[in-house]
Protein backbone atom coordinates (compact mmCIF):
# COMPACT_ATOMS: atom_id res chain seq x y z
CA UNK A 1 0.00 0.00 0.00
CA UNK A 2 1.69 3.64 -0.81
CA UNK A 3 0.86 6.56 1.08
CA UNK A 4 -1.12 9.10 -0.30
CA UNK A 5 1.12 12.12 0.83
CA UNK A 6 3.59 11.77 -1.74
CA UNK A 7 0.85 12.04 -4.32
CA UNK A 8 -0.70 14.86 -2.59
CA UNK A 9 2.76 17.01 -2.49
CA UNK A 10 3.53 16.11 -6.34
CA UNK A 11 -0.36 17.16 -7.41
CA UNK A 12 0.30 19.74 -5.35
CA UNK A 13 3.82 20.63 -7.15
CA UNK A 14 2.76 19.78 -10.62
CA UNK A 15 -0.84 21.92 -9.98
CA UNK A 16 1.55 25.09 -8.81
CA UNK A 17 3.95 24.39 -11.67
CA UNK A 18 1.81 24.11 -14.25
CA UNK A 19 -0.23 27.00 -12.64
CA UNK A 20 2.91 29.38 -13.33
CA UNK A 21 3.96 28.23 -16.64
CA UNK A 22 0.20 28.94 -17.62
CA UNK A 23 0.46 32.39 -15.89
CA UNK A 24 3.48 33.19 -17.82
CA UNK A 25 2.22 32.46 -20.88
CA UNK A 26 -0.47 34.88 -20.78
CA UNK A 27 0.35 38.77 -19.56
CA UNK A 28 0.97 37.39 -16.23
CA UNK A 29 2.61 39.62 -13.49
CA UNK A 30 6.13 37.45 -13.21
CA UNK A 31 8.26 35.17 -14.83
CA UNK A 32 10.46 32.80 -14.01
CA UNK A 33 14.22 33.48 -15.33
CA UNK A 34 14.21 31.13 -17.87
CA UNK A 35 10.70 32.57 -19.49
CA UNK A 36 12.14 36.16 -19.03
CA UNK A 37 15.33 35.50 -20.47
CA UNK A 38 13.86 34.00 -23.32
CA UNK A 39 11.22 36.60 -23.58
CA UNK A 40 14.00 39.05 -24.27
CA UNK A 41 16.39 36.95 -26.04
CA UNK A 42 18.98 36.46 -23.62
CA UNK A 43 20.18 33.48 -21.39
CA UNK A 44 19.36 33.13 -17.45
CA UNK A 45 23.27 33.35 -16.94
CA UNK A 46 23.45 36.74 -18.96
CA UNK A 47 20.24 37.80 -16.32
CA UNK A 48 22.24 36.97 -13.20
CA UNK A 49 24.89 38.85 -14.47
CA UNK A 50 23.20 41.83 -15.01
CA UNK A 51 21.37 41.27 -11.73
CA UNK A 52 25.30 41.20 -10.91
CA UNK A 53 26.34 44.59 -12.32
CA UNK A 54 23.15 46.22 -10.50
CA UNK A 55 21.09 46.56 -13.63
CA UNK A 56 18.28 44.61 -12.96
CA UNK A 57 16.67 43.21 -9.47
CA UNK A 58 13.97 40.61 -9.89
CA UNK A 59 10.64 41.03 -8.54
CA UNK A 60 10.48 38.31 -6.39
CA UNK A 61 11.85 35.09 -5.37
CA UNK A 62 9.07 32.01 -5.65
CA UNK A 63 11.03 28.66 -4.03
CA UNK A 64 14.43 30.57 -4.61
CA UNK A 65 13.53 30.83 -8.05
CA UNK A 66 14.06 34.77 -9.75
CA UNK A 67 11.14 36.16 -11.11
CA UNK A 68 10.40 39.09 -13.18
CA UNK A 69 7.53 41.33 -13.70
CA UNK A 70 6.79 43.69 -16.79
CA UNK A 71 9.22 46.34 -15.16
CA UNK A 72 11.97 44.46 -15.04
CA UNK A 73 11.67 42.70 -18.58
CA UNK A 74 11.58 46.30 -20.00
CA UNK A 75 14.41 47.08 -17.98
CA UNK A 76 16.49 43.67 -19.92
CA UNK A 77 14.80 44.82 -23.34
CA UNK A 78 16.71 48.18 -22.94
CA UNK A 79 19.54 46.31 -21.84
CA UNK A 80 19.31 43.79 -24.55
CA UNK A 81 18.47 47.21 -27.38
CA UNK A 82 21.73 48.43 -25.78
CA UNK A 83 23.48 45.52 -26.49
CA UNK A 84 22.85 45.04 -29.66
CA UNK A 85 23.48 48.43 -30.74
CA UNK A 86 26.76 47.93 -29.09
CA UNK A 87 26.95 50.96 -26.40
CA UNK A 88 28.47 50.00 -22.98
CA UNK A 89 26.38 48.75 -20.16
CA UNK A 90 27.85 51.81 -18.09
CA UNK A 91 25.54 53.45 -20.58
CA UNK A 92 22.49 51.50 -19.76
CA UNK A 93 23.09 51.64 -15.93
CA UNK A 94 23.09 55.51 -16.10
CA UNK A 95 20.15 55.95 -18.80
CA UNK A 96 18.37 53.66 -16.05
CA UNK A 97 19.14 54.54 -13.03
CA UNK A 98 20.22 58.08 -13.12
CA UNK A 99 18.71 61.78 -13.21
CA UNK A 100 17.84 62.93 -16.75
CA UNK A 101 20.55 65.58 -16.24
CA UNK A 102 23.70 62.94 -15.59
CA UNK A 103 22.13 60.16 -18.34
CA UNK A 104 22.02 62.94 -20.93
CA UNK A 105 25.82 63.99 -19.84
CA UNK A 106 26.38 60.23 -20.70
CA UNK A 107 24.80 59.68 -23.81
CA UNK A 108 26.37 63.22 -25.39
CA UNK A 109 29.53 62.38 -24.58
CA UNK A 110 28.48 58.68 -25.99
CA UNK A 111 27.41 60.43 -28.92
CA UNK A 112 30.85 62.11 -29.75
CA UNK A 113 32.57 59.21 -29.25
CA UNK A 114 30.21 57.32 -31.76
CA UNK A 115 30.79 60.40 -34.29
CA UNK A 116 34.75 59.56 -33.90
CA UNK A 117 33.97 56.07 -34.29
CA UNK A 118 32.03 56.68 -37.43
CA UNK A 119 34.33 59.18 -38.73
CA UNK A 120 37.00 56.86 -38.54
CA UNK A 121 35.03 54.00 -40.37
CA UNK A 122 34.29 56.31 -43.07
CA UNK A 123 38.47 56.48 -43.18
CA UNK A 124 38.80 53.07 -43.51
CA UNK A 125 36.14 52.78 -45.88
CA UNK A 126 38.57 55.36 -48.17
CA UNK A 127 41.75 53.72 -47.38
CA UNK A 128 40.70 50.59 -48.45
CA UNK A 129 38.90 51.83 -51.99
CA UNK A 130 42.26 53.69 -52.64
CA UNK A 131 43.93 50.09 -52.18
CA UNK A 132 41.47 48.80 -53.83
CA UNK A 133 41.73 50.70 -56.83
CA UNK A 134 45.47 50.45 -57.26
CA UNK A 135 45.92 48.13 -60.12
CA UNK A 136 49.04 46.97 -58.51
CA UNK A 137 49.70 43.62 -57.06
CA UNK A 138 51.29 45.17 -53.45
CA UNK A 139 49.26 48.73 -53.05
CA UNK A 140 51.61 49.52 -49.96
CA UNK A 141 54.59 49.16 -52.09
CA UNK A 142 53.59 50.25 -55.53
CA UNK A 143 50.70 52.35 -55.34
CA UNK A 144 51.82 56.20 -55.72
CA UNK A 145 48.90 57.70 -54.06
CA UNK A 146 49.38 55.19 -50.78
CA UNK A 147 53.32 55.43 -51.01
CA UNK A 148 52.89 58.81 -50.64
CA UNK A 149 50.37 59.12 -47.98
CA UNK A 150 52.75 57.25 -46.12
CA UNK A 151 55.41 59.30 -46.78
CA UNK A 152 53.40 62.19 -45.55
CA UNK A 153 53.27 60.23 -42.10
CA UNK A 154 56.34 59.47 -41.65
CA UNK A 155 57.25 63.17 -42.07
CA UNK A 156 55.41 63.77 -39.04
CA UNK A 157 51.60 64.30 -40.42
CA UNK A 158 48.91 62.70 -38.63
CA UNK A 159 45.92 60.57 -39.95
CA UNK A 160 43.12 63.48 -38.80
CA UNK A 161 45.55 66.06 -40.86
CA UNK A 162 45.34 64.23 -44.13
CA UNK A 163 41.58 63.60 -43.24
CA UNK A 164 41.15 66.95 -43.10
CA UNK A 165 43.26 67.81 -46.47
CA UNK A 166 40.52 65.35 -47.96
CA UNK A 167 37.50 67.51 -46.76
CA UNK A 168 36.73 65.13 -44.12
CA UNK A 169 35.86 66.83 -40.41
């Protein structure tokens, strides 16, 4: 004969379990880590680090398990949008957490250095056409244009000077 209290805690278990997963399907108010983290595209080790770094707190704990309400899963779609667009999590944490006056401060001065960044792609984007172009077999070598760019640097000119001599800012 078995006893009937094992049944009655696993009913019990899989009724709760199934209870949540049905919950978090629907607009439910949390989610376990696994659901968020998928929800956002992300993996429950990349939400414990962030939870880590301060970035995001989970709403509750149900049987030691994270879980995440509609606040916080904004808070890792941000993250995740930040991410992706490659800006540094320092960002995020400011744009988050901080006054509008400091966040702003931050994303200016994230904003120049993107401009820099860009500029300097464009450069590359140049450099390499103008190697590109020369129907030589070693550019470096035997292309006059790049032979004397390079000339120009070694006589002390720097890249953003012969940017600028090209019209470039």
């Amino acid at each position: 004969m078995t006893s009937n209290a094992p049944r009655t805690w696993m009913a019990d278990s899989m009724a709760a379990t199934l209870a949540l997963a049905a919950g978090c399907r629907s607009n439910s108010r949390v989610r376990s880590i696994g659901e968020a983290a998928r929800s956002v595209g992300l993996s429950p080790s990349a939400l414990r680090y962030y939870e880590a770094r301060g970035l995001v707190t989970p709403a509750a704990r149900r049987a030691g398990r994270r879980m995440y309400g509609t606040g916080e899963l904004r808070r890792l779609a941000f993250i995740q949008l930040v991410h992706q667009l490659g800006l540094p999590l320092d960002t995020a944490a400011v744009m988050l957490d901080e006054s509008g006056a400091e966040w702003r401060v931050q994303a200016e001065d994230e904003i120049d250095r993107l401009e820099t960044l860009v500029a300097r792609a464009r450069g590359a984007q140049v450099f390499l056409r103008l190697a590109v172009s020369c129907p030589n077999e070693h550019p470096v070598t035997e292309c006059p244009d790049l032979v004397a760019t390079l000339d120009q640097l070694l006589a002390g000119r720097t890249i953003d000077d012969l940017a600028r001599d090209h019209g470039d800012p």
